[in-house]
N, C-alpha and C. Protein backbone atom coordinates (compact mmCIF):
# COMPACT_ATOMS: atom_id res chain seq x y z
N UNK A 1 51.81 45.23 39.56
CA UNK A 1 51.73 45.94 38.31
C UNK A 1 53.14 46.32 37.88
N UNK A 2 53.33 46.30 36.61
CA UNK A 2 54.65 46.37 36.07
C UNK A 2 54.42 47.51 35.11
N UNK A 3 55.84 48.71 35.64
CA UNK A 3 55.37 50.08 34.53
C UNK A 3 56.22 49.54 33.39
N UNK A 4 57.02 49.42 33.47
CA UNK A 4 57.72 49.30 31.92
C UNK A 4 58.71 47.90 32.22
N UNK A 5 59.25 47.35 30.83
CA UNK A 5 59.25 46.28 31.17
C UNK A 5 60.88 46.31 30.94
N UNK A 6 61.58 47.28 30.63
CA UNK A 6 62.75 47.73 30.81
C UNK A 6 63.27 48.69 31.19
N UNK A 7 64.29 48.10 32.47
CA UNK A 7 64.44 49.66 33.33
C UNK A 7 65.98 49.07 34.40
N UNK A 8 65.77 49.95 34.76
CA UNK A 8 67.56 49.75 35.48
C UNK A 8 66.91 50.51 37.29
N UNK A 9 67.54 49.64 37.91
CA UNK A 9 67.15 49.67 39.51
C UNK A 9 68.30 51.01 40.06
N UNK A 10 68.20 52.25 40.78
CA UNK A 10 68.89 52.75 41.13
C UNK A 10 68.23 53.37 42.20
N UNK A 11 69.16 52.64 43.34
CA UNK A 11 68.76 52.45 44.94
C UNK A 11 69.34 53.76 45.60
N UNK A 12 68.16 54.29 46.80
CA UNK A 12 68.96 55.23 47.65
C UNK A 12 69.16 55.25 48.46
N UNK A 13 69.96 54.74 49.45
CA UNK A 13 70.57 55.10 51.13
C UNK A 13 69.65 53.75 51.50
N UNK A 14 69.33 53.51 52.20
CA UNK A 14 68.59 51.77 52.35
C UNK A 14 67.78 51.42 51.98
N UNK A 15 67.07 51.82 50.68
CA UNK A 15 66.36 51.34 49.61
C UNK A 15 67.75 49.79 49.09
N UNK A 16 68.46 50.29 48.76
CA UNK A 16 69.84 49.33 48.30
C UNK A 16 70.04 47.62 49.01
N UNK A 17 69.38 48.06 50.54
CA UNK A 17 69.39 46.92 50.95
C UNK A 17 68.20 45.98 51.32
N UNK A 18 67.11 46.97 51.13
CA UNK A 18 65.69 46.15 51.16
C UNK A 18 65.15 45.81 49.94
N UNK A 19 65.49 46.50 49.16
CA UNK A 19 65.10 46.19 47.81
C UNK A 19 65.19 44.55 47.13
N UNK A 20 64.09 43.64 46.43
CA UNK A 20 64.57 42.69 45.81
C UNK A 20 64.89 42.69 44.57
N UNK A 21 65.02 43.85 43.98
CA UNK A 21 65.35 43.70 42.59
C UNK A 21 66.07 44.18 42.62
N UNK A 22 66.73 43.91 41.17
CA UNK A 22 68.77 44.11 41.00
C UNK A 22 68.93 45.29 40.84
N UNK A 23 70.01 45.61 41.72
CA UNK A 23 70.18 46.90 41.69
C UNK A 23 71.62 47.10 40.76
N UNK A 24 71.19 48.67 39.98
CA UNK A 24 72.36 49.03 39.09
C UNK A 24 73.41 49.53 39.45
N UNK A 25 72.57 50.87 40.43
CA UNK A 25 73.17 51.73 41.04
C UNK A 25 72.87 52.28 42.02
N UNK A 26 73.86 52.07 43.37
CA UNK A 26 73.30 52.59 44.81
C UNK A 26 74.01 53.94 45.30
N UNK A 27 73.26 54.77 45.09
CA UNK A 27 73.42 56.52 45.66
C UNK A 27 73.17 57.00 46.81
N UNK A 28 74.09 57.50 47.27
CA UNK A 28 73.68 58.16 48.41
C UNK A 28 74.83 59.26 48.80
N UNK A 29 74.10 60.68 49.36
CA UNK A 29 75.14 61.83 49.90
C UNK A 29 75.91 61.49 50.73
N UNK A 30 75.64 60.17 51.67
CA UNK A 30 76.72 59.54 52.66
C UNK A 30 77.13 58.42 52.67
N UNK A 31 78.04 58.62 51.55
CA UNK A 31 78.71 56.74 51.62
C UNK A 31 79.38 56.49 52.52
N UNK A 32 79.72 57.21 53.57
CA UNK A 32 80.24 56.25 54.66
C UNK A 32 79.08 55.18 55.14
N UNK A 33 77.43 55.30 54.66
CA UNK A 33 76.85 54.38 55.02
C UNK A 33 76.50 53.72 54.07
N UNK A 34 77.26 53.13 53.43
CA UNK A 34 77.17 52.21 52.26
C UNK A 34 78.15 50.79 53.42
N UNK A 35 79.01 51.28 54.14
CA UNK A 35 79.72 50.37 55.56
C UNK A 35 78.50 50.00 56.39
N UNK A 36 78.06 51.14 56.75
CA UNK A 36 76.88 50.66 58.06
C UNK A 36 75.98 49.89 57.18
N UNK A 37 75.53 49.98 56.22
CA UNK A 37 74.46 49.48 55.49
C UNK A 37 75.04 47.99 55.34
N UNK A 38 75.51 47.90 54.69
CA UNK A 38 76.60 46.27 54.72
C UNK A 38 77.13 45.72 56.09
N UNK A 39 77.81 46.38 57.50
CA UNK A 39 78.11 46.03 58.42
C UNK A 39 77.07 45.96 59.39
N UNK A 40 77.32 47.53 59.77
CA UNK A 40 76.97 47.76 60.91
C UNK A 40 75.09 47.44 61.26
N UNK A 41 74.38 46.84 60.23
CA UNK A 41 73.45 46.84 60.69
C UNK A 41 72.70 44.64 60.74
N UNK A 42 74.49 44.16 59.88
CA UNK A 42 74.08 42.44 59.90
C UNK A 42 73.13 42.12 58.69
N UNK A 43 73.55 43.09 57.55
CA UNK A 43 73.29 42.78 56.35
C UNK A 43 73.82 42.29 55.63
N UNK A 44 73.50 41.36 55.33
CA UNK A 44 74.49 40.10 54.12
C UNK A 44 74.15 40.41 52.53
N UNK A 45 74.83 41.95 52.09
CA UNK A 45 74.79 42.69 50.56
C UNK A 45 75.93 42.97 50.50
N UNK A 46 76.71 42.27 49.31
CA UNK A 46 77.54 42.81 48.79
C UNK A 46 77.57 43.77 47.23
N UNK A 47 77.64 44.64 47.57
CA UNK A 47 76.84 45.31 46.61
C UNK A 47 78.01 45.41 44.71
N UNK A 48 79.28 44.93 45.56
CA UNK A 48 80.33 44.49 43.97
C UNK A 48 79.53 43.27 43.33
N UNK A 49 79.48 42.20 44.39
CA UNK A 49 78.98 40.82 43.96
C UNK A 49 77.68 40.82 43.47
N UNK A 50 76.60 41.76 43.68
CA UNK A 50 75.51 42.02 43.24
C UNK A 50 75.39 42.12 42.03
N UNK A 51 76.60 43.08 41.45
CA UNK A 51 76.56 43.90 40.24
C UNK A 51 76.30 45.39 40.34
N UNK A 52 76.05 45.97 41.25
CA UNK A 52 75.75 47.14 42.06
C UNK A 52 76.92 48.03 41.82
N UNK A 53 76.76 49.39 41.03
CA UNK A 53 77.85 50.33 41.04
C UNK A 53 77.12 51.11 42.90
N UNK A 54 77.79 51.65 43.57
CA UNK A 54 77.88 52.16 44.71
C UNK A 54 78.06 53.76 43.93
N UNK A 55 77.41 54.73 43.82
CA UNK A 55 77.98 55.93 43.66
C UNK A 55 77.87 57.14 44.73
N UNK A 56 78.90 58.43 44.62
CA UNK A 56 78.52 59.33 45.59
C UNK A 56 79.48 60.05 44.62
N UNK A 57 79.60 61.61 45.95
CA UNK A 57 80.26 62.52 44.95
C UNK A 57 81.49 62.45 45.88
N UNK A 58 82.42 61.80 46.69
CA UNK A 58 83.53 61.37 47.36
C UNK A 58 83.57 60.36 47.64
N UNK A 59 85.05 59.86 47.63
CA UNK A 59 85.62 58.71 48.27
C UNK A 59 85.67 58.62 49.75
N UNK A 60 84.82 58.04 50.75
CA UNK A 60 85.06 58.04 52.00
C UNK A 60 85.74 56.94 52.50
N UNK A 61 86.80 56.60 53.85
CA UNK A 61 87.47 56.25 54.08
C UNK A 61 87.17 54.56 53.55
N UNK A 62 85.50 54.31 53.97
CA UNK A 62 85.20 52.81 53.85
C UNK A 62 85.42 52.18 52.61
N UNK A 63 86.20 52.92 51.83
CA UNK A 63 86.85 52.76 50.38
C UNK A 63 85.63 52.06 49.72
N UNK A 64 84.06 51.91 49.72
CA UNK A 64 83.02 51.19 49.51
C UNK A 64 82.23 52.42 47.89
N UNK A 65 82.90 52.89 47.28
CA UNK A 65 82.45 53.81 46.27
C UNK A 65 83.11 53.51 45.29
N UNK A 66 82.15 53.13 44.09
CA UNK A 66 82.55 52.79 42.98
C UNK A 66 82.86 53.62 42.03
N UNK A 67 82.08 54.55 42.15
CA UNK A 67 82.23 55.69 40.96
C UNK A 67 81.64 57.25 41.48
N UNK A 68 82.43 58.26 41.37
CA UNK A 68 82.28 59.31 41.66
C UNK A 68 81.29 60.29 40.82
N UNK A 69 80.39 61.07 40.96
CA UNK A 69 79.53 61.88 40.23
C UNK A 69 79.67 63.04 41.03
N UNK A 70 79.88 64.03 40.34
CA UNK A 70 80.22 65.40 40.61
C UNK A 70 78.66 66.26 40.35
N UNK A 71 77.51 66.17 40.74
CA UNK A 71 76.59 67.26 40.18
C UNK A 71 76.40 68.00 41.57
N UNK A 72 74.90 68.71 41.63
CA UNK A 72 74.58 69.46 42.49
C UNK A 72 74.46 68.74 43.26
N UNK A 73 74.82 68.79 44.99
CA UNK A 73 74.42 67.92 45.76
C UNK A 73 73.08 69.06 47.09
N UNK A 74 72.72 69.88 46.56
CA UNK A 74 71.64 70.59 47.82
C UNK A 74 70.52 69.51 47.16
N UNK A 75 69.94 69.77 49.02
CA UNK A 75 68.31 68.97 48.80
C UNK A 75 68.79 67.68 49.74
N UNK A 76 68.63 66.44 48.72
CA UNK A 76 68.26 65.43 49.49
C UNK A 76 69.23 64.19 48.48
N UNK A 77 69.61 62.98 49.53
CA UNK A 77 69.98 62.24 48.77
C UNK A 77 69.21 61.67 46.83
N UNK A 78 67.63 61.67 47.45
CA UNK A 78 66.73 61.13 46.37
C UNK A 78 67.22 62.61 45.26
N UNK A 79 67.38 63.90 45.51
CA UNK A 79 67.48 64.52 44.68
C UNK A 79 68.62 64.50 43.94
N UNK A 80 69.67 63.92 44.40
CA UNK A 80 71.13 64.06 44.04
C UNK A 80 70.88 62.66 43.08
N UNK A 81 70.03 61.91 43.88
CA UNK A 81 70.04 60.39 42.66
C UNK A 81 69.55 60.53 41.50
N UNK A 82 68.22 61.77 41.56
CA UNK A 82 67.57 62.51 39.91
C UNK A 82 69.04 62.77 39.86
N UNK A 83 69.54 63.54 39.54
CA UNK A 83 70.78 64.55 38.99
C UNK A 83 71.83 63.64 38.74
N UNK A 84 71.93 62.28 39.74
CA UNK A 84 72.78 60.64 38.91
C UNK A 84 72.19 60.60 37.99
N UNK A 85 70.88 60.23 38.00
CA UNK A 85 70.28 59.48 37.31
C UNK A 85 70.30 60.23 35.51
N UNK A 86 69.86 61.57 35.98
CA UNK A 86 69.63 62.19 34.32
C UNK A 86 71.31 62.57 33.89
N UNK A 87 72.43 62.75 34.75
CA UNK A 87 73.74 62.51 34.10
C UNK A 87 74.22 61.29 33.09
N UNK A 88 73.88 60.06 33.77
CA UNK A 88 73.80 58.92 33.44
C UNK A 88 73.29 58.90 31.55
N UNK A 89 72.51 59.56 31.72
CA UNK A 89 71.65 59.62 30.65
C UNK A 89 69.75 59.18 30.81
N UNK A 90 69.44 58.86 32.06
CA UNK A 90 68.54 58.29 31.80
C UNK A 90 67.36 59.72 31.66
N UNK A 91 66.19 59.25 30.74
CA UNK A 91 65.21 60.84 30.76
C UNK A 91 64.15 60.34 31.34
N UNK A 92 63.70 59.30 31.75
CA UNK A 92 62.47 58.69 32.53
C UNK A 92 63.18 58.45 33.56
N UNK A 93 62.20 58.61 35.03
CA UNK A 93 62.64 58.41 36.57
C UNK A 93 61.63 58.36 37.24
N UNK A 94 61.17 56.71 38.07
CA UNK A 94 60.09 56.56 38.91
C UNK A 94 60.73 56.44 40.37
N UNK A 95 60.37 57.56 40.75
CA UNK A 95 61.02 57.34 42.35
C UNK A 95 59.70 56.58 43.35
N UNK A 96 60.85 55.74 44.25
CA UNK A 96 59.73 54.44 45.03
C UNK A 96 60.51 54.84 46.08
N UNK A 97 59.89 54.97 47.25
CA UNK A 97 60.13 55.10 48.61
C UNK A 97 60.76 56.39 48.97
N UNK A 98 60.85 57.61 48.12
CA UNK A 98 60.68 59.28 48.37
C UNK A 98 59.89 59.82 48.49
N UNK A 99 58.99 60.00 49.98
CA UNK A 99 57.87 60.75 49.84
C UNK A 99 58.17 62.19 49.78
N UNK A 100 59.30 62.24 51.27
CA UNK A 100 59.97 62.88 51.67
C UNK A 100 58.29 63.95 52.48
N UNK A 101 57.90 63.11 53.19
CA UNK A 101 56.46 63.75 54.05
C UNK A 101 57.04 64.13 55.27
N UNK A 102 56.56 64.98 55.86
CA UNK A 102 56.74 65.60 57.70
C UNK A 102 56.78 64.56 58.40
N UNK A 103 55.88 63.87 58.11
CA UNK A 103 55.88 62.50 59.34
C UNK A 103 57.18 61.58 59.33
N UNK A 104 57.88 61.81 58.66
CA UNK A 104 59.20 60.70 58.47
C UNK A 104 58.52 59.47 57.58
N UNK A 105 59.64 58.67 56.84
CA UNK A 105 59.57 57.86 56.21
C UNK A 105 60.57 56.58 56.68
N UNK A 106 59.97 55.28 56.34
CA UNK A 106 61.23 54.10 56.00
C UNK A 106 60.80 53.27 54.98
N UNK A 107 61.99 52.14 55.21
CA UNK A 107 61.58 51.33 54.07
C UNK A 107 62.29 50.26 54.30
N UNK A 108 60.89 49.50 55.52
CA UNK A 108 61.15 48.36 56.26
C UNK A 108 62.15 48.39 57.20
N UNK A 109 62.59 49.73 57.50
CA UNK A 109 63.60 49.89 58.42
C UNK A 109 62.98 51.01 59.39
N UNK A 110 63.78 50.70 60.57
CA UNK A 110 63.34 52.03 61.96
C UNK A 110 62.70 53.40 61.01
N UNK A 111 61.51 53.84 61.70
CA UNK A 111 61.25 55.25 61.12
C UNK A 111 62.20 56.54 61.25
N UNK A 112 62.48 56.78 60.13
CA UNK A 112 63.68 58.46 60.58
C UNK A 112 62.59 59.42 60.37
N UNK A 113 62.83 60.49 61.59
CA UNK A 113 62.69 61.45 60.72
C UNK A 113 63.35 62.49 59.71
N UNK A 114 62.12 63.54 59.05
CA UNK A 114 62.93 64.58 57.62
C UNK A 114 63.06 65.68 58.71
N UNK A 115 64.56 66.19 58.49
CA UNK A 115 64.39 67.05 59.47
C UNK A 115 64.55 68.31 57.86
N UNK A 116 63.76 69.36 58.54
CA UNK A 116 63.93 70.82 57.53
C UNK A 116 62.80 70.58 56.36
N UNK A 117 61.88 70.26 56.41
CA UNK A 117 60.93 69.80 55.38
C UNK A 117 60.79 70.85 54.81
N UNK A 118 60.80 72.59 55.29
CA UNK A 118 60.24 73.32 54.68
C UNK A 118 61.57 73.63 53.42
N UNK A 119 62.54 73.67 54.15
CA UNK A 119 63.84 74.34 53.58
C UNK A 119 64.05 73.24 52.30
N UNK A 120 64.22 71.78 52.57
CA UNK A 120 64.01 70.63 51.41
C UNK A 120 63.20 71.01 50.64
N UNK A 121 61.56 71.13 50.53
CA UNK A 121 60.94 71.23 49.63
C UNK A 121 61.35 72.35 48.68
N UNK A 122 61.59 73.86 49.29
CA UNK A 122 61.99 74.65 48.64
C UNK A 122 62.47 74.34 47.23
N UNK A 123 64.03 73.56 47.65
CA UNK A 123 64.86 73.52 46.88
C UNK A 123 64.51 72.17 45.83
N UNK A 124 63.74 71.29 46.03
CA UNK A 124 62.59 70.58 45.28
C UNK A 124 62.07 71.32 44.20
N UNK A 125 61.08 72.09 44.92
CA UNK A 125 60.15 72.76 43.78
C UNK A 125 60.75 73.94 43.18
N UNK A 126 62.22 74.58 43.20
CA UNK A 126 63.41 75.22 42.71
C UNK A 126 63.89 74.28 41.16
N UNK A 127 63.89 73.42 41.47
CA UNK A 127 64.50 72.28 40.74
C UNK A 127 63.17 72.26 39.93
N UNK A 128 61.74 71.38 40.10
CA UNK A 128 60.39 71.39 39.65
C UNK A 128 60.53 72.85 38.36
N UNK A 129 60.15 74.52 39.15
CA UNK A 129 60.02 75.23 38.38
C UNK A 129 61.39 75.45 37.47
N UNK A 130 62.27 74.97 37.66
CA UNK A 130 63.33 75.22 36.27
C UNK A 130 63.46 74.33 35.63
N UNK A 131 62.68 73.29 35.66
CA UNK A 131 62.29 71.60 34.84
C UNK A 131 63.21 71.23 34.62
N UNK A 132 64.06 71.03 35.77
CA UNK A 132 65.18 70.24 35.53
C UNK A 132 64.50 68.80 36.32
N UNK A 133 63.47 68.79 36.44
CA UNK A 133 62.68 67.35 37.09
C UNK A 133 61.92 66.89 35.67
N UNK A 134 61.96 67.27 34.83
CA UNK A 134 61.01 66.64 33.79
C UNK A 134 61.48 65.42 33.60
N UNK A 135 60.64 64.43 32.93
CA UNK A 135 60.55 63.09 33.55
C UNK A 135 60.66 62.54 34.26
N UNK A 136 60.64 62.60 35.71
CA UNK A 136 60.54 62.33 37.15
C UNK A 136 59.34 62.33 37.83
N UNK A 137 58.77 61.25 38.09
CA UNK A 137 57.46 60.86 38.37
C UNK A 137 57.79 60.26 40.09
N UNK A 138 56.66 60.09 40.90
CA UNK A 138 56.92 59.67 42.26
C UNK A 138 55.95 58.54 42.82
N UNK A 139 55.82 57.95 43.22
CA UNK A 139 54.98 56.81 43.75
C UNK A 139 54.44 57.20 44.86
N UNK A 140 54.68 57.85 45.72
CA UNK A 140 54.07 58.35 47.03
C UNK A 140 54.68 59.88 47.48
N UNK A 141 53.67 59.95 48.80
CA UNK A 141 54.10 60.94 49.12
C UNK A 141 53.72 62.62 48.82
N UNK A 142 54.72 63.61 49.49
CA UNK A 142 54.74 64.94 49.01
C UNK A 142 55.23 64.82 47.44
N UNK A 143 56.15 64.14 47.35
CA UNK A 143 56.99 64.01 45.68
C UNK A 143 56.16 63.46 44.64
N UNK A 144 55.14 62.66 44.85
CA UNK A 144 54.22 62.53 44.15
C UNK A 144 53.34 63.87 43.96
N UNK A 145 52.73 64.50 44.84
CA UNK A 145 51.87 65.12 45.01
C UNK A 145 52.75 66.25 43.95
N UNK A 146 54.26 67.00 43.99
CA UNK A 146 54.60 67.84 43.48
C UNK A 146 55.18 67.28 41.50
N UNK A 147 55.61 66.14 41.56
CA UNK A 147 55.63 65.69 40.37
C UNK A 147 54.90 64.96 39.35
N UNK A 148 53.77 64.51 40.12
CA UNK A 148 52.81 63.79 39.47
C UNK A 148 53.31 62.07 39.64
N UNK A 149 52.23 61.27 39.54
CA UNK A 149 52.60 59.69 39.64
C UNK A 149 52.59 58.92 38.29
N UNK A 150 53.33 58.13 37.87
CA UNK A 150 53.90 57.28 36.89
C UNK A 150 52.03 56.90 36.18
């Protein structure tokens, strides 16, 4: 099923590398693993050659960051990518692979776990009641359950 038929791919933390569709923009609070993600794990993504802007809010040593964004960074990478994302300009946002549930999540990769679920959500539904999430919809998960699904 296809929600809209124009839209721009913006990947988070190894969403970027499982993903098959083109990605615009790959976010994450730790670009030093934008290296592991490309190296250290025998992934063949180049995410310049892609077309892929790489963003974070610092330059880390793996010089692998394309463009710097300065917003709020509490919460969670997926939350810092809303706060890319609506800087950017965009006012619609379908998040895919943020459940951000107790049980841990992946995406096609080893299961991690969320560590601090209670303290994360907080600052979620902080964000939720001052609608700075409006237009932000979720595909699964707790984030579905608190933003509603596309």
């Amino acid at each position: 099923m296809r929600l809209v038929d124009d839209f721009d791919v913006l990947a988070i933390n190894d969403a970027g590398v499982v993903t098959d569709l083109p990605v615009r923009y790959w976010v994450s609070l730790h670009p030093e693993g934008f290296f592991d993600h490309l190296h250290g794990r025998n992934f063949v993504w180049d995410a310049k050659s892609m077309g892929a802007k790489t963003v974070s809010y610092y330059h880390p040593p793996c010089g692998l960051v394309d463009m710097i964004v300065n917003v709020d960074r509490r919460g969670t990478s997926g939350l810092y990518a809303i706060r890319v994302g609506k800087r950017l300009g965009y006012k619609k946002i379908v998040l895919c692979g943020v459940p951000l549930t107790k049980t841990g999540y992946s995406a096609g990769l080893p299961q991690r776990t969320f560590n601090e679920p209670d303290r994360v959500w907080r600052i979620w539904e902080d964000e939720f009641e001052s609608e700075k999430l409006s237009g932000v919809k979720s595909m699964s998960g707790w984030t579905a359950e608190l933003l509603g699904r596309p």
